[in-house]
Protein backbone atom coordinates (compact mmCIF):
# COMPACT_ATOMS: atom_id res chain seq x y z
CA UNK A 1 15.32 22.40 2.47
CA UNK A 2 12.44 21.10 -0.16
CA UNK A 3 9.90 18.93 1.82
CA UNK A 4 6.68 17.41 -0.31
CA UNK A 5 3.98 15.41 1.28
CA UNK A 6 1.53 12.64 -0.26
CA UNK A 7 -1.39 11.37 1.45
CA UNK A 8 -2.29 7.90 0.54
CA UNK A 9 -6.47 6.71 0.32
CA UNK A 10 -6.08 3.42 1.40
CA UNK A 11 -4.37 2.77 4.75
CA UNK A 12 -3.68 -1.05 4.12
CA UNK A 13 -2.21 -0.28 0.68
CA UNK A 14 -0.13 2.24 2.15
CA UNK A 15 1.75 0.16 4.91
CA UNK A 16 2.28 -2.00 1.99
CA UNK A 17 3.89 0.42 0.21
CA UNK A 18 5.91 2.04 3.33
CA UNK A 19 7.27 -1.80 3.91
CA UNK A 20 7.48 -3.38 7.41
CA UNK A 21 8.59 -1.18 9.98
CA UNK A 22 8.92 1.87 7.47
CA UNK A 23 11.57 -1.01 5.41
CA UNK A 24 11.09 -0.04 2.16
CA UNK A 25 11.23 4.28 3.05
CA UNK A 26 14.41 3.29 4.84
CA UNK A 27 15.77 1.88 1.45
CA UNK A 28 14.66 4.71 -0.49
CA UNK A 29 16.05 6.74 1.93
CA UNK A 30 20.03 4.77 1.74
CA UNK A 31 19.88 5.22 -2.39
CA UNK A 32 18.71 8.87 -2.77
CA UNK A 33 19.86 10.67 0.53
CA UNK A 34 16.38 12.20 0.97
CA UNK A 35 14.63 11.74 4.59
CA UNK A 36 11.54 9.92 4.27
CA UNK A 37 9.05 9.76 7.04
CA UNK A 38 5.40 8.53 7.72
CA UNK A 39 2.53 9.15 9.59
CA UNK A 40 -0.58 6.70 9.25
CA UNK A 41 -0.91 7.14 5.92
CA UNK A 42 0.89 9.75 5.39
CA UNK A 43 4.37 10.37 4.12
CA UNK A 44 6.57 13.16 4.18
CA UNK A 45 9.83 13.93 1.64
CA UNK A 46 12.61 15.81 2.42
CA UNK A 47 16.00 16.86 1.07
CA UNK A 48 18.55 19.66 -0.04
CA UNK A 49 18.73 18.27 -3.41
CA UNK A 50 14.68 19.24 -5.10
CA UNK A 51 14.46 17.42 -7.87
CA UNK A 52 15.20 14.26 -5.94
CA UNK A 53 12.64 14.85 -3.52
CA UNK A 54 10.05 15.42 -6.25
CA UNK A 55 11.10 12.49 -8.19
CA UNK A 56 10.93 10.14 -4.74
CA UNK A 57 7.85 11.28 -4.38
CA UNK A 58 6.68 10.64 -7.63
CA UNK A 59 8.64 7.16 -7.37
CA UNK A 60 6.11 6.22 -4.08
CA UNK A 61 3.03 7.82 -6.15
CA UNK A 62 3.71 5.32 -8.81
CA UNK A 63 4.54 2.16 -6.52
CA UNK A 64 1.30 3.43 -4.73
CA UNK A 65 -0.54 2.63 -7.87
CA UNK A 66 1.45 -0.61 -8.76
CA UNK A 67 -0.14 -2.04 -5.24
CA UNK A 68 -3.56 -0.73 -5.73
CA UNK A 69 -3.57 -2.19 -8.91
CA UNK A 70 -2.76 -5.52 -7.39
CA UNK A 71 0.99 -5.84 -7.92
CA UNK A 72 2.57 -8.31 -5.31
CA UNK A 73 5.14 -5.62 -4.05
CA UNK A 74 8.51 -7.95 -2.81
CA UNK A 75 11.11 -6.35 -0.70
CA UNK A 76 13.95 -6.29 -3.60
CA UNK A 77 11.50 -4.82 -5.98
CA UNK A 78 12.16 -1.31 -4.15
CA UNK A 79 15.73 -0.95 -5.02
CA UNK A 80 15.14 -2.49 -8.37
CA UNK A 81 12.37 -0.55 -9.44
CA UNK A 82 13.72 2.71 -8.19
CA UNK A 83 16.97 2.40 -9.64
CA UNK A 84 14.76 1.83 -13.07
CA UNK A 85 13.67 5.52 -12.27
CA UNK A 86 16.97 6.67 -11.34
CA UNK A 87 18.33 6.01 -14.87
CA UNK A 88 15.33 7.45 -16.44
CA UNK A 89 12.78 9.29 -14.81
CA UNK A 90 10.45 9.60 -16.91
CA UNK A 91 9.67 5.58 -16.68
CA UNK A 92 6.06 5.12 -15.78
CA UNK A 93 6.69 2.57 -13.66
CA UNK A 94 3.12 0.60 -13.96
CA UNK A 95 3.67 0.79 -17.87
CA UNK A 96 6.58 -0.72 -17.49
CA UNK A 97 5.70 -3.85 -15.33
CA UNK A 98 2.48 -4.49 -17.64
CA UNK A 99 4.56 -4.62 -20.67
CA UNK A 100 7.54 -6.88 -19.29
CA UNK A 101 4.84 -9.30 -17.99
CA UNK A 102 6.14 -13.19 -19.73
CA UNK A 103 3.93 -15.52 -19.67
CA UNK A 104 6.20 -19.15 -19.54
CA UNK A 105 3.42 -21.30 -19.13
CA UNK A 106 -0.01 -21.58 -17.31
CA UNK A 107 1.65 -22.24 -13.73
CA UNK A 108 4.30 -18.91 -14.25
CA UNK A 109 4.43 -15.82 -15.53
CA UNK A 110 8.15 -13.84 -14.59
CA UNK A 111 8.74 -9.79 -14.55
CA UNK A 112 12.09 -8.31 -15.71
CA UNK A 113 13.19 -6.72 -12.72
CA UNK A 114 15.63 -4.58 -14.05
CA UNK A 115 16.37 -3.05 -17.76
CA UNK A 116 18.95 -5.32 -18.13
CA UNK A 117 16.79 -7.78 -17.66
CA UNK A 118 14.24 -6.84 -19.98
CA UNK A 119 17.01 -6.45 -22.90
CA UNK A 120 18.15 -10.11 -22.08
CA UNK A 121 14.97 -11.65 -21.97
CA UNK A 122 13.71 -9.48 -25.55
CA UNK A 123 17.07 -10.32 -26.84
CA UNK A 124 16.73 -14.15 -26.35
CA UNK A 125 13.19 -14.19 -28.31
CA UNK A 126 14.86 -12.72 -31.11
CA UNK A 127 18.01 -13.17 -31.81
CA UNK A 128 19.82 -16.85 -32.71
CA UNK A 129 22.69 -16.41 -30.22
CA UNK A 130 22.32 -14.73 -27.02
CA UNK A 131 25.43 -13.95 -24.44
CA UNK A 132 24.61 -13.32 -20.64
CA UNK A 133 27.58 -12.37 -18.57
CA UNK A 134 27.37 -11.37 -15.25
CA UNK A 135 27.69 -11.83 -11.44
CA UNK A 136 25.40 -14.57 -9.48
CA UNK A 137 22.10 -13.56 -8.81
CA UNK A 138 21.07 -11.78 -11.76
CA UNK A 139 18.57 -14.04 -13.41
CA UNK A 140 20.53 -15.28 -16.58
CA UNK A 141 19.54 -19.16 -16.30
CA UNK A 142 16.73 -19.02 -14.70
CA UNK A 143 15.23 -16.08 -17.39
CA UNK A 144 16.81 -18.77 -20.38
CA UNK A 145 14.71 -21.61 -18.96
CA UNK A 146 11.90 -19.49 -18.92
CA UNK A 147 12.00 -18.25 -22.51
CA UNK A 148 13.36 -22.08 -23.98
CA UNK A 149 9.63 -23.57 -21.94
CA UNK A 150 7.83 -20.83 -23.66
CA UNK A 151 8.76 -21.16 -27.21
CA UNK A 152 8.72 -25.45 -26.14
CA UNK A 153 5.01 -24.77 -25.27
CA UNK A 154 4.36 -22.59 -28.11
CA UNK A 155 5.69 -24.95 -30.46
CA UNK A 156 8.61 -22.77 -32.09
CA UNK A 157 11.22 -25.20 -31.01
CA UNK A 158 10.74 -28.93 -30.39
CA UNK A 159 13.19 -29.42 -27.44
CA UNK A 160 15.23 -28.00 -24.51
CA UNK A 161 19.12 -28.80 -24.47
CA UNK A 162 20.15 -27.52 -21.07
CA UNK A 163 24.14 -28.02 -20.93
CA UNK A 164 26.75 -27.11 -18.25
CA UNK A 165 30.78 -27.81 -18.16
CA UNK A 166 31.31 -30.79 -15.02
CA UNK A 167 34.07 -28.24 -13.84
CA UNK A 168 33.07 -26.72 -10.09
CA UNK A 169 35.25 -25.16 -7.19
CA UNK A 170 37.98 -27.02 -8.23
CA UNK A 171 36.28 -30.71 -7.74
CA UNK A 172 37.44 -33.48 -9.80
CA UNK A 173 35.00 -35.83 -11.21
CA UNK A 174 37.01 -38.99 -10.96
CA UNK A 175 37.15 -38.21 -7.52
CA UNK A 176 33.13 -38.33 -6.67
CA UNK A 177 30.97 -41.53 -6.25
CA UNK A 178 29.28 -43.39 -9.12
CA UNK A 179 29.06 -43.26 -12.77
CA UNK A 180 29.30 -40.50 -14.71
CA UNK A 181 25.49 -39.52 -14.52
CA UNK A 182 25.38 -40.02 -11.29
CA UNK A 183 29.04 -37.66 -10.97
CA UNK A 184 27.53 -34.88 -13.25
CA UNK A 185 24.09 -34.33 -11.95
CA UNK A 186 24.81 -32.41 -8.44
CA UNK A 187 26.01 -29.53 -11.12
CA UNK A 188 22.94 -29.92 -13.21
CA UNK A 189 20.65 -29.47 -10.44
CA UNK A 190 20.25 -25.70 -10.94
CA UNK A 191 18.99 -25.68 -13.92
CA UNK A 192 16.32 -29.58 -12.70
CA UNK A 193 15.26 -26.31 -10.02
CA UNK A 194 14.40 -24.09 -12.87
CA UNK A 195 12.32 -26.33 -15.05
CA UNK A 196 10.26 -27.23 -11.99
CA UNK A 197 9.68 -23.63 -10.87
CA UNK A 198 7.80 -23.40 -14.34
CA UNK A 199 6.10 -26.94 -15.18
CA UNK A 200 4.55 -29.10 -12.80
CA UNK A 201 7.37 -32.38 -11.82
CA UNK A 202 5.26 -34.68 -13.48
CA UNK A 203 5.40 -32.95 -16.82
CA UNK A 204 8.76 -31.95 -16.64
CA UNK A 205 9.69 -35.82 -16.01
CA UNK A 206 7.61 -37.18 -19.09
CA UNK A 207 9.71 -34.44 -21.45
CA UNK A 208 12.48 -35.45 -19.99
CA UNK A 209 11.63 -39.29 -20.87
CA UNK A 210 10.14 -38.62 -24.02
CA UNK A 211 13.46 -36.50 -25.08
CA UNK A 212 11.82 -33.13 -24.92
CA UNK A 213 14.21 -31.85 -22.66
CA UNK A 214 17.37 -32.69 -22.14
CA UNK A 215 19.99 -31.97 -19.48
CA UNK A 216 23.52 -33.18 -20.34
CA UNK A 217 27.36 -32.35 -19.11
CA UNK A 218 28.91 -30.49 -21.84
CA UNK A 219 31.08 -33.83 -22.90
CA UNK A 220 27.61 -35.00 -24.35
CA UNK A 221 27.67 -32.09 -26.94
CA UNK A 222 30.66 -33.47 -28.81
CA UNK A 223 29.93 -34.72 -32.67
CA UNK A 224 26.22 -33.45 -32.58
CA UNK A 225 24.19 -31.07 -34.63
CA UNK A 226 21.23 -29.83 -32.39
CA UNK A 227 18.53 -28.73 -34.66
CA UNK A 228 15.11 -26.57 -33.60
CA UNK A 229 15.99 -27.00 -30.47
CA UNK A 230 16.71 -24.09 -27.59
CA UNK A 231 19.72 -24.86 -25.90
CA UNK A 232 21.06 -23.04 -23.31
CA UNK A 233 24.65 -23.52 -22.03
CA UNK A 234 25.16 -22.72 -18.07
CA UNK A 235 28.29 -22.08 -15.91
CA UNK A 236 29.96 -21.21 -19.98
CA UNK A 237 32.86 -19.61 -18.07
CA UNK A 238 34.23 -22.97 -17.27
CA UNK A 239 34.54 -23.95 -20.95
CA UNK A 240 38.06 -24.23 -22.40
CA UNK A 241 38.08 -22.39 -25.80
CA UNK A 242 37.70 -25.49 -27.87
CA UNK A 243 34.70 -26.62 -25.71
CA UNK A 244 33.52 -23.00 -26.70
CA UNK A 245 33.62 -23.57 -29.96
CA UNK A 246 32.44 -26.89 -30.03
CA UNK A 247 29.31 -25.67 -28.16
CA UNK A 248 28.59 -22.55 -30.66
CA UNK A 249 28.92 -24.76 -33.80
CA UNK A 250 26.34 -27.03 -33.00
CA UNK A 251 23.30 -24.81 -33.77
CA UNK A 252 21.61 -26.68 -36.58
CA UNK A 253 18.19 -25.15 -38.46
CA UNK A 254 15.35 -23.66 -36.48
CA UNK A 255 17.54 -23.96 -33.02
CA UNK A 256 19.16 -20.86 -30.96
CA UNK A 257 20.98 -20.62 -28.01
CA UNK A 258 22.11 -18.57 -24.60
CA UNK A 259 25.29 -18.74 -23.02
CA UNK A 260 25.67 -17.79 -19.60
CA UNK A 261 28.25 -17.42 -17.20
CA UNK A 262 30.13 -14.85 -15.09
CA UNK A 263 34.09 -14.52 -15.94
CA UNK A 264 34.92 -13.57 -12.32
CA UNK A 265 34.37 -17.42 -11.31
CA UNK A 266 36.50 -19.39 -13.51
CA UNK A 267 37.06 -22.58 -12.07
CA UNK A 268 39.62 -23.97 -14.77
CA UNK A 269 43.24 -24.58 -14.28
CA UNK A 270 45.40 -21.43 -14.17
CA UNK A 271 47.05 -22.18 -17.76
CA UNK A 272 43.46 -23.20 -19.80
CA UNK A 273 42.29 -20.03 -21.12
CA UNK A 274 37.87 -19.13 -20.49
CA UNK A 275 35.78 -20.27 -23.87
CA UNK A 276 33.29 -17.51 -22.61
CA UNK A 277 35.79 -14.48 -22.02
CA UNK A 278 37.59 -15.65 -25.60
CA UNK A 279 33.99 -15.61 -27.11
CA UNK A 280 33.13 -12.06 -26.08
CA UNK A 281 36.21 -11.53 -27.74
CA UNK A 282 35.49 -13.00 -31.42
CA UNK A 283 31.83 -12.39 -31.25
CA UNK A 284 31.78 -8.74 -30.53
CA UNK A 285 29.87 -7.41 -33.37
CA UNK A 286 29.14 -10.55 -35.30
CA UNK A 287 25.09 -10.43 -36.69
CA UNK A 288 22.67 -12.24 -35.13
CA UNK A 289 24.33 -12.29 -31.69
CA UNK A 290 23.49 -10.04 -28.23
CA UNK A 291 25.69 -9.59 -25.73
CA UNK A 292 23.84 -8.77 -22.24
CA UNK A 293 26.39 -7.47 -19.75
CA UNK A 294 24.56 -7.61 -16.43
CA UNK A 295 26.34 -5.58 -13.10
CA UNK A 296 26.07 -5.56 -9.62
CA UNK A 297 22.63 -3.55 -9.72
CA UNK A 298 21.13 -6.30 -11.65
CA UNK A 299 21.42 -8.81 -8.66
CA UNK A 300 17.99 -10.22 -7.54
CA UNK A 301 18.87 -12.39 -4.82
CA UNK A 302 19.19 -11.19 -1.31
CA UNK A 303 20.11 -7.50 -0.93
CA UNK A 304 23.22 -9.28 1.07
CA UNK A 305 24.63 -10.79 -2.43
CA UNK A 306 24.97 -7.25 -3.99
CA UNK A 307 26.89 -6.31 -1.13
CA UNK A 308 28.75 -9.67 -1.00
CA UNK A 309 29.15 -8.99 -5.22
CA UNK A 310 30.88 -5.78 -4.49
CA UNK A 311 33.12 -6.67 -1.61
CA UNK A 312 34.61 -9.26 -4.12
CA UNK A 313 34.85 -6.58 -6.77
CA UNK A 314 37.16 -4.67 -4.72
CA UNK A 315 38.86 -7.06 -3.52
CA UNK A 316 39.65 -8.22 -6.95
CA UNK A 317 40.87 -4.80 -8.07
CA UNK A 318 42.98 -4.14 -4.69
CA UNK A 319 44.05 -7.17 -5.73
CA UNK A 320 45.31 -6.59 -9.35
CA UNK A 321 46.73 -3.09 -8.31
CA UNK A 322 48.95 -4.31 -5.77
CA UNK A 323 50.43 -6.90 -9.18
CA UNK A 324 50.54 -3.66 -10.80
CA UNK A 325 52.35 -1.96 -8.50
CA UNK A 326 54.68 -4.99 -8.10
């Protein structure tokens, strides 16, 4: 049995670190199969398996320093930041955080909170065509809003085109109240909830008005050519191939775009084939385009959606096995 102990200076920073009620040991604890324990501020490591032990301890030495250092230390950065460490050790974990800080605008600055993360957000800044594909919770609109207000404020593209398909859980739009704005914007809303997060209402209102941003059912894409301009296409799972297609040869001079969506929620008709799972297809290895494949690990959200995530991922393959077998 290896056992290492670590004795922390400051006693506030420590019970910070340690979580509430010993929270964030307890989570450390689920991952790596080590015991952790604490006493004031004090905290004990121990396990059959050495190197583990060392490298928890070296994982709460580090987070130690994160909090000292003034890093607001949230409950899901634990798992995230420890499963950084997991895939490579050697991460300095303060190093890390510094260099990932974006800056979107004076009111927010975001953190990658997990490599994949990081590649997404470095891919989108360089590269014309950017693919996000993974389950909810993982960032991938909220991390394109942020980069499409940064380069708006920085003046390296003159507007926002935020675009979804009107196709949700089945609904109908001929079926819901009002005109067709009126229809479409309950499935815009996430990505209204985004721009706010990062501009003040007020300013994201006079772009809006002014034509700086816009935020437009897919339909509205047809015939145009959207030039410097970063437009981001939400929910692309529930594109038809054509609509696909449609979307992806707008891109006029100066503009760039990210596609997002997760191909375990199609929402289209049985016999309409996915635009986004046909795109990952064809664009597999075409220049100028990243393809960011986020998992289950990569979920942000509640630690209760990464368990939800992976109940529905075996369900899904029980599923497809029992076809198989039939």
């Amino acid at each position: 049995m290896e056992r290492q102990d670590i004795t922390f200076e400051n006693p506030d920073f420590a019970r910070e670190v340690f979580g509430p009620g010993n929270a964030h040991l307890e989570t450390v604890a689920g991952i790596t199969g080590v015991t952790v324990e604490s006493r004031g501020s004090e905290l004990s490591v121990f396990g059959d398996d050495h190197d583990m032990v060392h490298l928890v301890c070296r994982y709460f030495a580090q987070i130690y320093d994160l909090v000292r250092g003034g890093h607001q230390l949230f409950d899901r950065d634990i798992e995230q930041s420890l499963r950084i460490m997991l895939r490579d050790p050697s991460t300095p974990l303060k190093k890390y955080y510094q260099e990932a800080l974006f800056t979107v605008s004076p009111r927010k600055t975001v953190c990658p909170k997990t490599v994949t993360q990081r590649e997404y957000l470095h891919a989108m800044r360089e590269l014309d065509l950017t693919l996000g594909i993974g389950p909810a919770g993982t960032g991938k609109t909220y991390l394109a809003v942020a980069v499409g207000v940064s380069l708006f404020l920085q003046k390296k593209v003159k507007r926002l085109v935020l675009t979804r398909p009107a196709v949700e859980a089945g609904e109908k739009l001929g079926f819901l109240p009002g005109d067709l704005v009126e229809k479409v914007n309950p499935y815009l809303r996430p990505l209204y909830d985004a721009l706010n997060d990062m501009l003040d209402y007020a300013r994201v209102q006079e772009m809006i008005a002014a034509g700086a941003i816009e935020i437009a059912p897919l339909a509205f894409m047809r015939g145009r050519t959207l030039n410097n301009a970063f437009v981001i296409l939400d929910e692309a799972q529930n594109t038809s191939p054509e609509q696909m297609k449609m979307f992806l040869t707008r891109l006029g001079y100066g503009s760039r775009a990210v596609v997002t969506g997760d191909v375990t929620q199609i929402d289209l008709p049985a016999h309409v084939g996915s635009g986004l799972v046909q795109a990952v297809e064809v664009l597999e290895g075409v220049q100028g385009v990243a393809m960011i494949h986020f998992a289950e690990d990569d979920v942000i959200r509640h630690p209760l959606v990464g368990r939800i995530v992976r109940a529905y991922d075996r369900h899904r393959q029980a599923a497809l096995a029992r076809e198989g077998r039939g």
